[in-house]
Protein backbone atom coordinates (compact mmCIF):
# COMPACT_ATOMS: atom_id res chain seq x y z
CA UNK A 1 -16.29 -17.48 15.61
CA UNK A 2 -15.48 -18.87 18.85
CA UNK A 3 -19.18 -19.77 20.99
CA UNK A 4 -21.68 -16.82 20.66
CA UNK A 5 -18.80 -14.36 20.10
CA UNK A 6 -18.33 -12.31 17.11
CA UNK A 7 -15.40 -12.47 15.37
CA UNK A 8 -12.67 -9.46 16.95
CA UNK A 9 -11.86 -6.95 14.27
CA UNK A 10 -8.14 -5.05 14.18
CA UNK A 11 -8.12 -1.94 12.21
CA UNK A 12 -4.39 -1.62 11.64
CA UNK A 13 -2.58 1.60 10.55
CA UNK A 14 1.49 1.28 9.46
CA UNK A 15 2.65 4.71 10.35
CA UNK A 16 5.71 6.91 9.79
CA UNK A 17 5.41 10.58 10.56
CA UNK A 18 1.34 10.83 9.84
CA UNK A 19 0.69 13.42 12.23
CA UNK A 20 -0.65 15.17 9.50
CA UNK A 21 -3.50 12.33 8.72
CA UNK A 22 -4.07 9.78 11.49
CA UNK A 23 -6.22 11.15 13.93
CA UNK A 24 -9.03 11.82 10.71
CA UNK A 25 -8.40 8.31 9.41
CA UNK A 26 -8.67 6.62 13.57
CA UNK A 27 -11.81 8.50 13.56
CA UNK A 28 -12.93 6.54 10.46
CA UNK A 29 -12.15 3.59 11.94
CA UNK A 30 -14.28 3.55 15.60
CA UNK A 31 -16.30 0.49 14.80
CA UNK A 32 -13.20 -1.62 14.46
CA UNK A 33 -12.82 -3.73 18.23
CA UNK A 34 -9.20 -2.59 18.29
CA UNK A 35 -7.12 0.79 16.84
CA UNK A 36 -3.79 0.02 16.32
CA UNK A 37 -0.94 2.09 14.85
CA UNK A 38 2.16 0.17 13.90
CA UNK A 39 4.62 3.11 13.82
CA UNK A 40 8.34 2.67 12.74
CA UNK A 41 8.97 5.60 15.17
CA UNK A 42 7.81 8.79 13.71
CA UNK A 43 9.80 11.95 14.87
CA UNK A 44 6.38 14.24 14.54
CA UNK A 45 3.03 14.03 16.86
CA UNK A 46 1.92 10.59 15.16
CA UNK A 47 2.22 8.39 18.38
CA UNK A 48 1.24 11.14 20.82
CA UNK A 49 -2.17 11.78 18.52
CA UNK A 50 -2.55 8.49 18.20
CA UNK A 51 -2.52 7.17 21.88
CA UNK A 52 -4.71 10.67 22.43
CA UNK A 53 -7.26 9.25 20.20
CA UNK A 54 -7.95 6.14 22.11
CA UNK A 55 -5.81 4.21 19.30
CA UNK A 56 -2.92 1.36 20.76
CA UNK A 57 0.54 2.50 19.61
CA UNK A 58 2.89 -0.77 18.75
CA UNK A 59 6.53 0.61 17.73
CA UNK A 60 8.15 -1.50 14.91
CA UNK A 61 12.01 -0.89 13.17
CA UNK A 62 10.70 -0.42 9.30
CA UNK A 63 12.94 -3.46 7.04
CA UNK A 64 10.24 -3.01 4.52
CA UNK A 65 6.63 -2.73 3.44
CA UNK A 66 6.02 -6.83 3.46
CA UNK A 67 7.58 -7.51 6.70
CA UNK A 68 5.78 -4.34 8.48
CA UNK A 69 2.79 -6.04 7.58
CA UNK A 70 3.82 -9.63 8.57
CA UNK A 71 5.15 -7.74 11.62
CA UNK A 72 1.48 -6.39 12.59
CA UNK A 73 -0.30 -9.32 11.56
CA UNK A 74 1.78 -11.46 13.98
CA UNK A 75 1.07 -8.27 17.02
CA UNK A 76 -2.56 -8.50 17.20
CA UNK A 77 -4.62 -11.19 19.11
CA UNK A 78 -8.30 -10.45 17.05
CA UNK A 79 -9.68 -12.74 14.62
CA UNK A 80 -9.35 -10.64 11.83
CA UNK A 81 -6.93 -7.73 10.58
CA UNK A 82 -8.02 -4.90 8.55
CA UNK A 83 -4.96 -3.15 7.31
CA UNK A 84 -5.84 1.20 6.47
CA UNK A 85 -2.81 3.54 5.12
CA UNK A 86 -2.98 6.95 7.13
CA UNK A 87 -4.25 8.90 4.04
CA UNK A 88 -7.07 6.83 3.75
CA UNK A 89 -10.45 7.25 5.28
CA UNK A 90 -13.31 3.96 6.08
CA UNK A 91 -17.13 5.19 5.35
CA UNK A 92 -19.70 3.81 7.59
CA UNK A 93 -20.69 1.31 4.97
CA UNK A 94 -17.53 -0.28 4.39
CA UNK A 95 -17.06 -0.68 8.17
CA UNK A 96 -20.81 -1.69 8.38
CA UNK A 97 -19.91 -4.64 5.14
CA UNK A 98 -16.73 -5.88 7.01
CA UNK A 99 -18.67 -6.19 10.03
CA UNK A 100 -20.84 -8.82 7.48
CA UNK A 101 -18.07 -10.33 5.96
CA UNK A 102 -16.18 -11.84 8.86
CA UNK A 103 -19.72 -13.33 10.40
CA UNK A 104 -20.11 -14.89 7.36
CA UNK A 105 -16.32 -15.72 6.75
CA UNK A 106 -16.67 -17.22 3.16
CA UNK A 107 -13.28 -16.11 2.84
CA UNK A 108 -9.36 -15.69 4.62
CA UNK A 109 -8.70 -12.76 2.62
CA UNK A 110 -10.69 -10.11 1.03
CA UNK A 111 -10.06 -7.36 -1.35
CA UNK A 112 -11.01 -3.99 -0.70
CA UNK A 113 -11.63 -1.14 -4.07
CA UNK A 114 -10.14 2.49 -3.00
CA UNK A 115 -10.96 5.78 -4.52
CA UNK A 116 -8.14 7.49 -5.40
CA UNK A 117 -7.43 11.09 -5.29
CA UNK A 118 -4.62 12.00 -6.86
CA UNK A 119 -3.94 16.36 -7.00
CA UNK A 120 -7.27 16.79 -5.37
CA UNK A 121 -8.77 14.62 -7.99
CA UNK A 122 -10.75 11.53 -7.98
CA UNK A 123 -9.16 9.17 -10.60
CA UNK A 124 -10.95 6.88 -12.88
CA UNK A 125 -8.00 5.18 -15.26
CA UNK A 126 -4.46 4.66 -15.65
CA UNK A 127 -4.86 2.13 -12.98
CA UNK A 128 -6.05 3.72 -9.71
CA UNK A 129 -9.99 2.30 -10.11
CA UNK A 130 -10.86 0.18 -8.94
CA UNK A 131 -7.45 -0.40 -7.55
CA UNK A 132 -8.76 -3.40 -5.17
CA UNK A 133 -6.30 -4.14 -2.75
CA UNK A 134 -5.80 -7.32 -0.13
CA UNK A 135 -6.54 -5.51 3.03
CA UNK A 136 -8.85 -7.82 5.43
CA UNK A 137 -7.30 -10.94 6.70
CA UNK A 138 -8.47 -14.09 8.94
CA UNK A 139 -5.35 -14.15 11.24
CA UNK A 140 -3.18 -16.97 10.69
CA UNK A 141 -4.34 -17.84 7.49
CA UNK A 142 -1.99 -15.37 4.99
CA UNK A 143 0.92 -13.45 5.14
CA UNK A 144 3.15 -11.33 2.83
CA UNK A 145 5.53 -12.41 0.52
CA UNK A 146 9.14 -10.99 2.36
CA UNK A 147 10.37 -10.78 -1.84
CA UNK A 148 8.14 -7.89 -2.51
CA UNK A 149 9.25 -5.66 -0.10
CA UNK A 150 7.24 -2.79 -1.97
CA UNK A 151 4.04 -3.32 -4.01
CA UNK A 152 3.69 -6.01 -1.38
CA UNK A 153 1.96 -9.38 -2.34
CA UNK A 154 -0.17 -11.22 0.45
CA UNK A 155 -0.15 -15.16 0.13
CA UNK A 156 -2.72 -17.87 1.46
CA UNK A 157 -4.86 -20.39 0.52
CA UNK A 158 -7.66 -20.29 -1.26
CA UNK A 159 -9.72 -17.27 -3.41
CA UNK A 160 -10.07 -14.09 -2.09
CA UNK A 161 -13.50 -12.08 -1.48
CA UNK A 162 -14.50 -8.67 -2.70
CA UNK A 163 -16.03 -6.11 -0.81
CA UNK A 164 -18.74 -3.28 -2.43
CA UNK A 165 -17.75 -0.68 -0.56
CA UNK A 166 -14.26 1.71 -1.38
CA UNK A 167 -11.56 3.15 0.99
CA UNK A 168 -11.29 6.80 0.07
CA UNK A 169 -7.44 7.44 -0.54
CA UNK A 170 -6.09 11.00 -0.79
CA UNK A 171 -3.27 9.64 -2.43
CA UNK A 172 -1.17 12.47 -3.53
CA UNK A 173 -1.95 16.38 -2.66
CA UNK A 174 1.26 17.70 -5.08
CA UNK A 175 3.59 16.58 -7.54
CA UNK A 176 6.49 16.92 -5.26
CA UNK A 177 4.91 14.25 -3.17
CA UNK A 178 4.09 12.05 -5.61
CA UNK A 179 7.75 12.45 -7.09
CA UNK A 180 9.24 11.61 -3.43
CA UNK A 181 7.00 8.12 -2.91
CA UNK A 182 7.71 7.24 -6.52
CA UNK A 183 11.45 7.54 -6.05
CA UNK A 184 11.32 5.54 -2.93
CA UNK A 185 9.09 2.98 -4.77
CA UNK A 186 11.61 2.80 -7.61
CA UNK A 187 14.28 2.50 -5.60
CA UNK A 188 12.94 -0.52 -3.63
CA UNK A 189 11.78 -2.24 -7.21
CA UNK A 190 15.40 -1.82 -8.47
CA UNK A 191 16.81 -3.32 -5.21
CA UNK A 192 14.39 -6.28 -5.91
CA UNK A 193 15.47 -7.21 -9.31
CA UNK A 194 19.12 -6.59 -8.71
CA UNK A 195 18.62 -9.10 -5.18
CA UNK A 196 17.22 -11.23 -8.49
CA UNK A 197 20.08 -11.11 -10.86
CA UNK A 198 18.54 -8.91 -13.24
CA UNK A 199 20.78 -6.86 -15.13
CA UNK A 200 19.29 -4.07 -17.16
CA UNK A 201 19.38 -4.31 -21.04
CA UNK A 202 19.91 -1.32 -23.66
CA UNK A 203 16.55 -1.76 -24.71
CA UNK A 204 14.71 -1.77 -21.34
CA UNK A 205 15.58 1.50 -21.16
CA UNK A 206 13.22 2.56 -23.96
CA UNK A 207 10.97 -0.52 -24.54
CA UNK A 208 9.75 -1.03 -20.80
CA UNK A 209 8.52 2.77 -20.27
CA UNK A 210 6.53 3.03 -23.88
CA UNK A 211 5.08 -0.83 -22.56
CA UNK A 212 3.83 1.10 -19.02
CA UNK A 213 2.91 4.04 -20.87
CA UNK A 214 0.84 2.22 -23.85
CA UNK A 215 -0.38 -0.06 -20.25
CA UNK A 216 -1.65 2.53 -18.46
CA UNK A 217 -3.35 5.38 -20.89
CA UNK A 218 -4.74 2.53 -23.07
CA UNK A 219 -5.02 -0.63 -21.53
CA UNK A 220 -5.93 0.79 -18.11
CA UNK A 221 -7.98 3.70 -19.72
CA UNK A 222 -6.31 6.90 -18.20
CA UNK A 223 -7.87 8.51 -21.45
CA UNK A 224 -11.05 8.39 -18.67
CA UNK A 225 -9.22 11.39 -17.16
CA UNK A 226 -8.03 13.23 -20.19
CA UNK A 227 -5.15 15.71 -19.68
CA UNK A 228 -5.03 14.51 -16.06
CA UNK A 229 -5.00 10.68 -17.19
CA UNK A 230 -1.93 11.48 -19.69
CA UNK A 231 0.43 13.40 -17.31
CA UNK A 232 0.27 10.06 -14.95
CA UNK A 233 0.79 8.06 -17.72
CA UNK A 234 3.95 9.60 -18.74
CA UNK A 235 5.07 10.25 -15.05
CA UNK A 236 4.68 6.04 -14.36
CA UNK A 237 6.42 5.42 -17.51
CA UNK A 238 9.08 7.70 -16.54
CA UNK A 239 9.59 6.00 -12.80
CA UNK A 240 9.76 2.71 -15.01
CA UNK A 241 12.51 4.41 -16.47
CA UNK A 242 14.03 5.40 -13.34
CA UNK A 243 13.69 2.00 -12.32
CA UNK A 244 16.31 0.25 -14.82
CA UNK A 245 18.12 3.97 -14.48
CA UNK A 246 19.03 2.72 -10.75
CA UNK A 247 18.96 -0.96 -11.30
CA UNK A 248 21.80 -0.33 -14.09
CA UNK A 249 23.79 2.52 -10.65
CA UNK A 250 23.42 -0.64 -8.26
CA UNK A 251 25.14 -3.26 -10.91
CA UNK A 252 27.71 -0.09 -11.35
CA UNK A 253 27.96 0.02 -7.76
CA UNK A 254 28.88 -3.47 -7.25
CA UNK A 255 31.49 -3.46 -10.10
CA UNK A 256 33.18 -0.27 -8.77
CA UNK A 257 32.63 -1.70 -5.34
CA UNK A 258 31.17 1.45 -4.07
CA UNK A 259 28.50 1.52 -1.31
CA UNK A 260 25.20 1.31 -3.36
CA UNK A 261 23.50 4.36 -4.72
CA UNK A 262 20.23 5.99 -3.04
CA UNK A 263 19.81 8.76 -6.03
């Protein structure tokens, strides 16, 4: 804090065609000092409802999820940065504890829990609860990692904090949109371990997907959710599958000298 001033707050929204769920999640936001939505220009209403709703639009070419984020944290002149997805929504009490937080400013970083609702439904295993994620940052003082371009890692100094309150995430309203993000998300983890020299084995093929499976119904408990809990936990194995299913196209690709594959 700089004199009697309170630390600035920017609520920061990475944006691609959110038309759909940005001007209910910038409503969310209103105690932040600063709206802004970091768009890799969308092709629907995103950036008109955005400016419409008082929010600042900054236009960014996407590379990938870590450098978006680096991108924005290196855009905004506040004190802080709290990064929000489009689907996700602030209460007044999480807004009200961040407000604490950053007077206080035990911490650079702290991590946030979301509730997740996945098909309408709030999830309680499998790994989506608490599901804390790195969201508020002292600027200057972290970044991301620019090797995890998905599943992004922040780094800095130090221990994070924890914050009470949850982000509400409507995560996934179908299975044909989950399928689509967890295709893209494969992709980009295949991409990473082939950048890494990883070449896929017979027996990741079977082994990996039975260790996420066994991972997420047991270890992470999506018994909690019964029938519910079980389908993810046999759709994330599967996309671990899919994983090592590209990883094996892209060493193919390379071999055969084709361009590499995006199926």
């Amino acid at each position: 804090m700089t004199g009697t001033h309170p630390p600035r707050i920017s609520a920061v929204v990475l944006t691609l065609n959110e038309a759909r769920h940005i001007v209910a999640c910038l409503d969310t936001l209103a105690w932040a000092d600063e709206r802004v939505v970091f768009d890799s220009f969308s092709t629907d209403a995103t950036v008109a409802l955005a400016r419409e709703a008082g929010a600042r639009v900054i236009q960014h070419p996407f590379e990938n999820y870590a450098q978006q984020r680096n991108a924005a944290l290196s855009a905004v002149e506040s004190d802080w940065v709290f990064f929000v997805d489009a689907d996700e929504r602030c209460p007044e009490a999480l807004g009200r504890e961040i407000r604490a937080v950053v007077e206080a400013a035990q911490h650079d970083v702290y991590c946030v829990p979301r509730q997740n609702y996945l098909f309408g439904r709030l999830t309680l295993g499998a790994g989506w609860h608490p599901d804390y994620q790195a969201r508020l940052f002292r600027v200057g003082r972290a970044r991301f990692d620019p090797r995890r371009e998905v599943h992004e890692v922040a780094q800095y100094d130090g221990a994070p904090g924890y914050l009470r309150n949850a982000l509400i995430h409507y995560n996934y309203d179908t299975l044909a949109q989950f399928h689509a993000k967890q295709r893209k998300y494969a992709q980009f983890e295949a991409g990473i371990l082939f950048k890494q020299g990883v070449r896929p084995k017979p027996r990741n093929f079977v082994l990996q997907p039975l260790r996420e499976f066994r991972r997420r119904f047991f270890a992470l408990r999506g018994y909690r959710d019964g029938w519910h809990g079980l389908r993810l936990s046999l759709l994330m194995a599967y996309y671990n599958f899919d994983t090592y299913r590209r990883l094996a196209r892209l060493w193919r690709d390379q071999t055969s000298d084709r361009p590499p594959s995006t199926k």
